[in-house]
PDB file of N, CA and C in Angstrom:
ATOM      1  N   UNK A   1      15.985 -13.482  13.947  1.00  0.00           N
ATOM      2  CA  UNK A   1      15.100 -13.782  12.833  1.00  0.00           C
ATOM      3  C   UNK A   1      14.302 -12.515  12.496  1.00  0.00           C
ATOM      4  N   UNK A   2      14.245 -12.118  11.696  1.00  0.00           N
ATOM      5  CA  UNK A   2      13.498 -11.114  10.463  1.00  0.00           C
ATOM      6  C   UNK A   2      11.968 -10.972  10.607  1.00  0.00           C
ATOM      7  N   UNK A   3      11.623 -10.228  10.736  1.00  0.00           N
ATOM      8  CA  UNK A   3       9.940 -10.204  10.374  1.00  0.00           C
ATOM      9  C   UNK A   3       9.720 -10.483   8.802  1.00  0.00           C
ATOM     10  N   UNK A   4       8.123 -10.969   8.514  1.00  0.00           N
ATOM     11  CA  UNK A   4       7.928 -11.300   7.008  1.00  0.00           C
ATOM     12  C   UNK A   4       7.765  -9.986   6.658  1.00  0.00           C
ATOM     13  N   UNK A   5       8.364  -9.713   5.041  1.00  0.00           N
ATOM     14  CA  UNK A   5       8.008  -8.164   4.808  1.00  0.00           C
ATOM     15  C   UNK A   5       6.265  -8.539   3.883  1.00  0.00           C
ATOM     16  N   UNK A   6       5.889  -7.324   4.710  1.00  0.00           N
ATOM     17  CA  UNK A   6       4.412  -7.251   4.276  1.00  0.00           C
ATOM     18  C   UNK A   6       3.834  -6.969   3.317  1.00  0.00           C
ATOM     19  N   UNK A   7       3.030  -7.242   2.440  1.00  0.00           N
ATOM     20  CA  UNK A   7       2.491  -6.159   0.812  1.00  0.00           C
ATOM     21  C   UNK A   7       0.928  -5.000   1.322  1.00  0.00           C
ATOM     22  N   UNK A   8       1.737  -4.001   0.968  1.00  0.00           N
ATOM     23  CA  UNK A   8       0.314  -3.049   1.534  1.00  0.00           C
ATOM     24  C   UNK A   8      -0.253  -2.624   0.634  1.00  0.00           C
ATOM     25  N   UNK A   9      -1.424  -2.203  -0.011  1.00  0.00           N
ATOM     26  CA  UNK A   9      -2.066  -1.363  -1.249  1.00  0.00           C
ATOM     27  C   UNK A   9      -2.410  -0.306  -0.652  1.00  0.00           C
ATOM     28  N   UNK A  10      -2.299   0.971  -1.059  1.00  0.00           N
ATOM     29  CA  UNK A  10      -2.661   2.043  -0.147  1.00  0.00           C
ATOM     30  C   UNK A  10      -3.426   2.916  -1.523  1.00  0.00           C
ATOM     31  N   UNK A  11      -4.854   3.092  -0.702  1.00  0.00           N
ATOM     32  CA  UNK A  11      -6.131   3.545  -1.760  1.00  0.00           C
ATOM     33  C   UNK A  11      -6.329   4.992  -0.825  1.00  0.00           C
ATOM     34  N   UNK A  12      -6.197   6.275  -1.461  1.00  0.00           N
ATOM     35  CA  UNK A  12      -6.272   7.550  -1.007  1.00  0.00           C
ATOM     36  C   UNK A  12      -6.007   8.328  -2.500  1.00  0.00           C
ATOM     37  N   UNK A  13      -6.975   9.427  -2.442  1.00  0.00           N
ATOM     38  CA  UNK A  13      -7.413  10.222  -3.793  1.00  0.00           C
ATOM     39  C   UNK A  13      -6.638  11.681  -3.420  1.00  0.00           C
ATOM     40  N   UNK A  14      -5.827  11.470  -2.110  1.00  0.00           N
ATOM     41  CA  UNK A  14      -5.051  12.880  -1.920  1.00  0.00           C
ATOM     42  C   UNK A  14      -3.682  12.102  -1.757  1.00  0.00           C
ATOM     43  N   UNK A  15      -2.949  12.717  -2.300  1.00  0.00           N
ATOM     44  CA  UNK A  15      -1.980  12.140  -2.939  1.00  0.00           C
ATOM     45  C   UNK A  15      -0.645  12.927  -1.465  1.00  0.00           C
ATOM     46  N   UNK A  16      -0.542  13.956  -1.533  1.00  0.00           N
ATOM     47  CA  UNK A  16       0.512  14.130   0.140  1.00  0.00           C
ATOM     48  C   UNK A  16      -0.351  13.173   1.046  1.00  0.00           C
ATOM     49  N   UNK A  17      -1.341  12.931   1.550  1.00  0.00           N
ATOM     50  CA  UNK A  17      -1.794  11.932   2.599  1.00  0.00           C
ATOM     51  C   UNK A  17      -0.826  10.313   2.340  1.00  0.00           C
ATOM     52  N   UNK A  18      -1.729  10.252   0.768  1.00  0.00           N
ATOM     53  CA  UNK A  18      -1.092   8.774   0.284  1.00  0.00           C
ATOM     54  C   UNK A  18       0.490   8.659   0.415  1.00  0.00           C
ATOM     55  N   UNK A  19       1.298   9.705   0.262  1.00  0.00           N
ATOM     56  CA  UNK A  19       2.525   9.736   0.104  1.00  0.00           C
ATOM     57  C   UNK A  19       3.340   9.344   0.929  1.00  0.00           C
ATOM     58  N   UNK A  20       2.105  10.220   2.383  1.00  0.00           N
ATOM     59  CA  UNK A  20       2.953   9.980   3.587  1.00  0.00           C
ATOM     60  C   UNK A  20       2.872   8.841   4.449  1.00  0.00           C
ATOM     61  N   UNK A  21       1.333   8.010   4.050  1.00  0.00           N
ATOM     62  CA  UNK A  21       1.209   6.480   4.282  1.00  0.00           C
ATOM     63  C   UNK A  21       2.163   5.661   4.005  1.00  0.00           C
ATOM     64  N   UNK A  22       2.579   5.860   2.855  1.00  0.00           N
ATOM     65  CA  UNK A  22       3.532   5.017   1.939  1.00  0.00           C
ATOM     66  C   UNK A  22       5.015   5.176   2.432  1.00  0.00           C
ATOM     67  N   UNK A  23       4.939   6.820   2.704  1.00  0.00           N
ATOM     68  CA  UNK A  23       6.808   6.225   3.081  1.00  0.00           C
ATOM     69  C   UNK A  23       6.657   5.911   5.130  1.00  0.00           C
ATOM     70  N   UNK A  24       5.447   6.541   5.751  1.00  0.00           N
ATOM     71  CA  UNK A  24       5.486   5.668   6.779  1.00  0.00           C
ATOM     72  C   UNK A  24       5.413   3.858   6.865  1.00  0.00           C
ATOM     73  N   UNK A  25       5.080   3.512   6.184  1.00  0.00           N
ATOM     74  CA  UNK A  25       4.744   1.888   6.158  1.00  0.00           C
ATOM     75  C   UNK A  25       6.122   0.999   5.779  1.00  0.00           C
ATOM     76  N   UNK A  26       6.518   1.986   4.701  1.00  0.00           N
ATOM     77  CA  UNK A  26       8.042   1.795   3.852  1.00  0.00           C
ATOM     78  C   UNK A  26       9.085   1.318   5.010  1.00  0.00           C
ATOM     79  N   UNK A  27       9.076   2.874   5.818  1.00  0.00           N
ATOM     80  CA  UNK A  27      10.148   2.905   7.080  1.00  0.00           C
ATOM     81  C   UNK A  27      10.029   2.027   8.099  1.00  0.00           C
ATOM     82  N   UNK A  28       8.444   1.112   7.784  1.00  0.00           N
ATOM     83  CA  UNK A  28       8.595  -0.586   8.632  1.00  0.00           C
ATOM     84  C   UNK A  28       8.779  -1.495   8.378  1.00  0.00           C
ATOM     85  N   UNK A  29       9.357  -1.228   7.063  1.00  0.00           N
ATOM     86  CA  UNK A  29       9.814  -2.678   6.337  1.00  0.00           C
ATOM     87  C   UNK A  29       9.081  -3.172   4.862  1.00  0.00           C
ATOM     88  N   UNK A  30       7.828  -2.419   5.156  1.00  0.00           N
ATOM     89  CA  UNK A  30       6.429  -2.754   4.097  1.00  0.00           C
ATOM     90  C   UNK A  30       7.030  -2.631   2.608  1.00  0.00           C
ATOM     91  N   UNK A  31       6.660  -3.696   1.553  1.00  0.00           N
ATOM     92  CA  UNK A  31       6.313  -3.026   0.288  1.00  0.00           C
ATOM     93  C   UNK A  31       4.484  -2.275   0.494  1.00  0.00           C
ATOM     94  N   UNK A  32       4.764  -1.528  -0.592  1.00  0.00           N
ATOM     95  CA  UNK A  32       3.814  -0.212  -0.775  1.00  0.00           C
ATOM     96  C   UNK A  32       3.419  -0.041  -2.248  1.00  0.00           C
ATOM     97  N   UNK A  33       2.253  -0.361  -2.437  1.00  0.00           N
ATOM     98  CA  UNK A  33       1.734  -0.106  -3.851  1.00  0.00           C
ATOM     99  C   UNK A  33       0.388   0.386  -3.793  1.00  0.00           C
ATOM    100  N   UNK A  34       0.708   1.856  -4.485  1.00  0.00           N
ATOM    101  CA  UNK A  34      -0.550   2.834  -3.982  1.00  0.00           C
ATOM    102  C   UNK A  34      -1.466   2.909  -5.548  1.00  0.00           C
ATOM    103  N   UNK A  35      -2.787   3.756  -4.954  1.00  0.00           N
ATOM    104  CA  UNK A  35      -4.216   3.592  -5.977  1.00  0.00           C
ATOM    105  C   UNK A  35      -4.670   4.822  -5.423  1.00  0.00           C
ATOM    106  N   UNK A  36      -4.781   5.904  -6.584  1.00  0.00           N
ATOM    107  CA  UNK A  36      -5.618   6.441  -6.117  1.00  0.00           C
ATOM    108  C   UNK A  36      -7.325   6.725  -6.132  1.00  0.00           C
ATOM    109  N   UNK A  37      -8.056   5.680  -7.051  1.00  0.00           N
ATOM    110  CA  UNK A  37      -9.091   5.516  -7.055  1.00  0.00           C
ATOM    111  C   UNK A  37      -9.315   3.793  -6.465  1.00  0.00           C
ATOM    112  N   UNK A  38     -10.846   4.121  -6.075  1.00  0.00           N
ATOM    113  CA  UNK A  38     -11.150   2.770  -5.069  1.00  0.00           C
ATOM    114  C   UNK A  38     -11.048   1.387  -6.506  1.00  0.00           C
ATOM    115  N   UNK A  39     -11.388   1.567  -7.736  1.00  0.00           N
ATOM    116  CA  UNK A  39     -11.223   0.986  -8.893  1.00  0.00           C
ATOM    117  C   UNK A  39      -9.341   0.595  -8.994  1.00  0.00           C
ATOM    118  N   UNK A  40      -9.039   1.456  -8.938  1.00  0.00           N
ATOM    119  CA  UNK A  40      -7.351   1.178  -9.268  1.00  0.00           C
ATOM    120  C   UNK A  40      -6.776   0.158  -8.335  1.00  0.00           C
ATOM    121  N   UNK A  41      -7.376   0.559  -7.176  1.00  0.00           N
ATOM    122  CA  UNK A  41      -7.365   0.096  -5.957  1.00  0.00           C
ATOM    123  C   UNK A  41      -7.636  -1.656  -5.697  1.00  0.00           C
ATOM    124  N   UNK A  42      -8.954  -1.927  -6.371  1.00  0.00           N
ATOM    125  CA  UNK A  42      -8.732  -3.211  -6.590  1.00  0.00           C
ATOM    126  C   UNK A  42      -8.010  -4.334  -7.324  1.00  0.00           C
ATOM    127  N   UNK A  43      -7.964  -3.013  -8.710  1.00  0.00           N
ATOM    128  CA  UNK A  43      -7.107  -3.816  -9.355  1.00  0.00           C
ATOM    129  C   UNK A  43      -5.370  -4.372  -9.156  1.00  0.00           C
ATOM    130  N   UNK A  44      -5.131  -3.113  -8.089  1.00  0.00           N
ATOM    131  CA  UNK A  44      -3.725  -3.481  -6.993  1.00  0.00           C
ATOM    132  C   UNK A  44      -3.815  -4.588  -6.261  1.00  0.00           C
ATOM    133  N   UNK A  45      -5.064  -4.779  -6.034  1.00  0.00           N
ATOM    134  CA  UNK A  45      -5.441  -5.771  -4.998  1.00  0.00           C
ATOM    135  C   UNK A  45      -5.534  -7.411  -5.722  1.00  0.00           C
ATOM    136  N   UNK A  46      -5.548  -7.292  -7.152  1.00  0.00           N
ATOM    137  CA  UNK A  46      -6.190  -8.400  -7.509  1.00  0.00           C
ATOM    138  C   UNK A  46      -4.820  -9.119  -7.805  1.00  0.00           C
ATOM    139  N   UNK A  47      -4.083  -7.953  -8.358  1.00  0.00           N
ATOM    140  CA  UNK A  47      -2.764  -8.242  -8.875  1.00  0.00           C
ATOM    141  C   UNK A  47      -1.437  -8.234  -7.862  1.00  0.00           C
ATOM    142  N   UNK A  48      -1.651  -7.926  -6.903  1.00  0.00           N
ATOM    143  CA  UNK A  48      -0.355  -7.514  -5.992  1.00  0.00           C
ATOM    144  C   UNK A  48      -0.526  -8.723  -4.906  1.00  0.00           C
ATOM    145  N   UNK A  49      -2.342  -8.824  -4.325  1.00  0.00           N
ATOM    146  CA  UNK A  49      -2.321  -9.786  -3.245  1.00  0.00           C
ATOM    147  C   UNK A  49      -1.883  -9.207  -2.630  1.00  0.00           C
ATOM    148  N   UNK A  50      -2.150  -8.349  -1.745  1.00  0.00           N
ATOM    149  CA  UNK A  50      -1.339  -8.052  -0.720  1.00  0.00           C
ATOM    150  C   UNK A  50      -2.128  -8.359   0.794  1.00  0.00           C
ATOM    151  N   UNK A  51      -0.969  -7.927   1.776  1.00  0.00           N
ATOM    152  CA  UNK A  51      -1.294  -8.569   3.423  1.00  0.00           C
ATOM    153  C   UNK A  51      -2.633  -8.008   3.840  1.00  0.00           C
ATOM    154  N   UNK A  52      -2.402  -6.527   3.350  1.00  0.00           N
ATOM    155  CA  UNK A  52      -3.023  -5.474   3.789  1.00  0.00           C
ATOM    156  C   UNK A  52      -3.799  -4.504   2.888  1.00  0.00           C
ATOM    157  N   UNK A  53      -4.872  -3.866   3.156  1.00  0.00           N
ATOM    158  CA  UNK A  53      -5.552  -2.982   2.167  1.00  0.00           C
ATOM    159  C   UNK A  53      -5.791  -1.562   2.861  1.00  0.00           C
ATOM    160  N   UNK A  54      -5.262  -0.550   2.824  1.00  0.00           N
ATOM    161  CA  UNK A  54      -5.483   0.722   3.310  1.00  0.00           C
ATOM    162  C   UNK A  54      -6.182   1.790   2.595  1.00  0.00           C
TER     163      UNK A  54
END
């Protein structure tokens, strides 16, 4: 049996950091939907729902 795949929002204003969050999380299975302002950020959040908020 499968793990549930997870929804992550990933909020970082440096974009190689964010990049490398994103394809680390990716390579565990994660969807990944990044923000780079804490504003964008919620609005990922409001709309995506996700598991997780980074």
């Amino acid at each position: 049996m499968s793990e549930p795949n997870l929804t992550v929002v990933v909020i970082e204003d440096d974009k190689q950091i964010r990049r490398f969050v994103r394809s680390t999380l990716e390579a565990q299975g994660m969807t990944v939907f990044e923000a780079e302002t804490g504003q964008q950020g919620l609005r990922e959040a409001a709309f995506r729902l996700p598991d997780l908020i980074v």
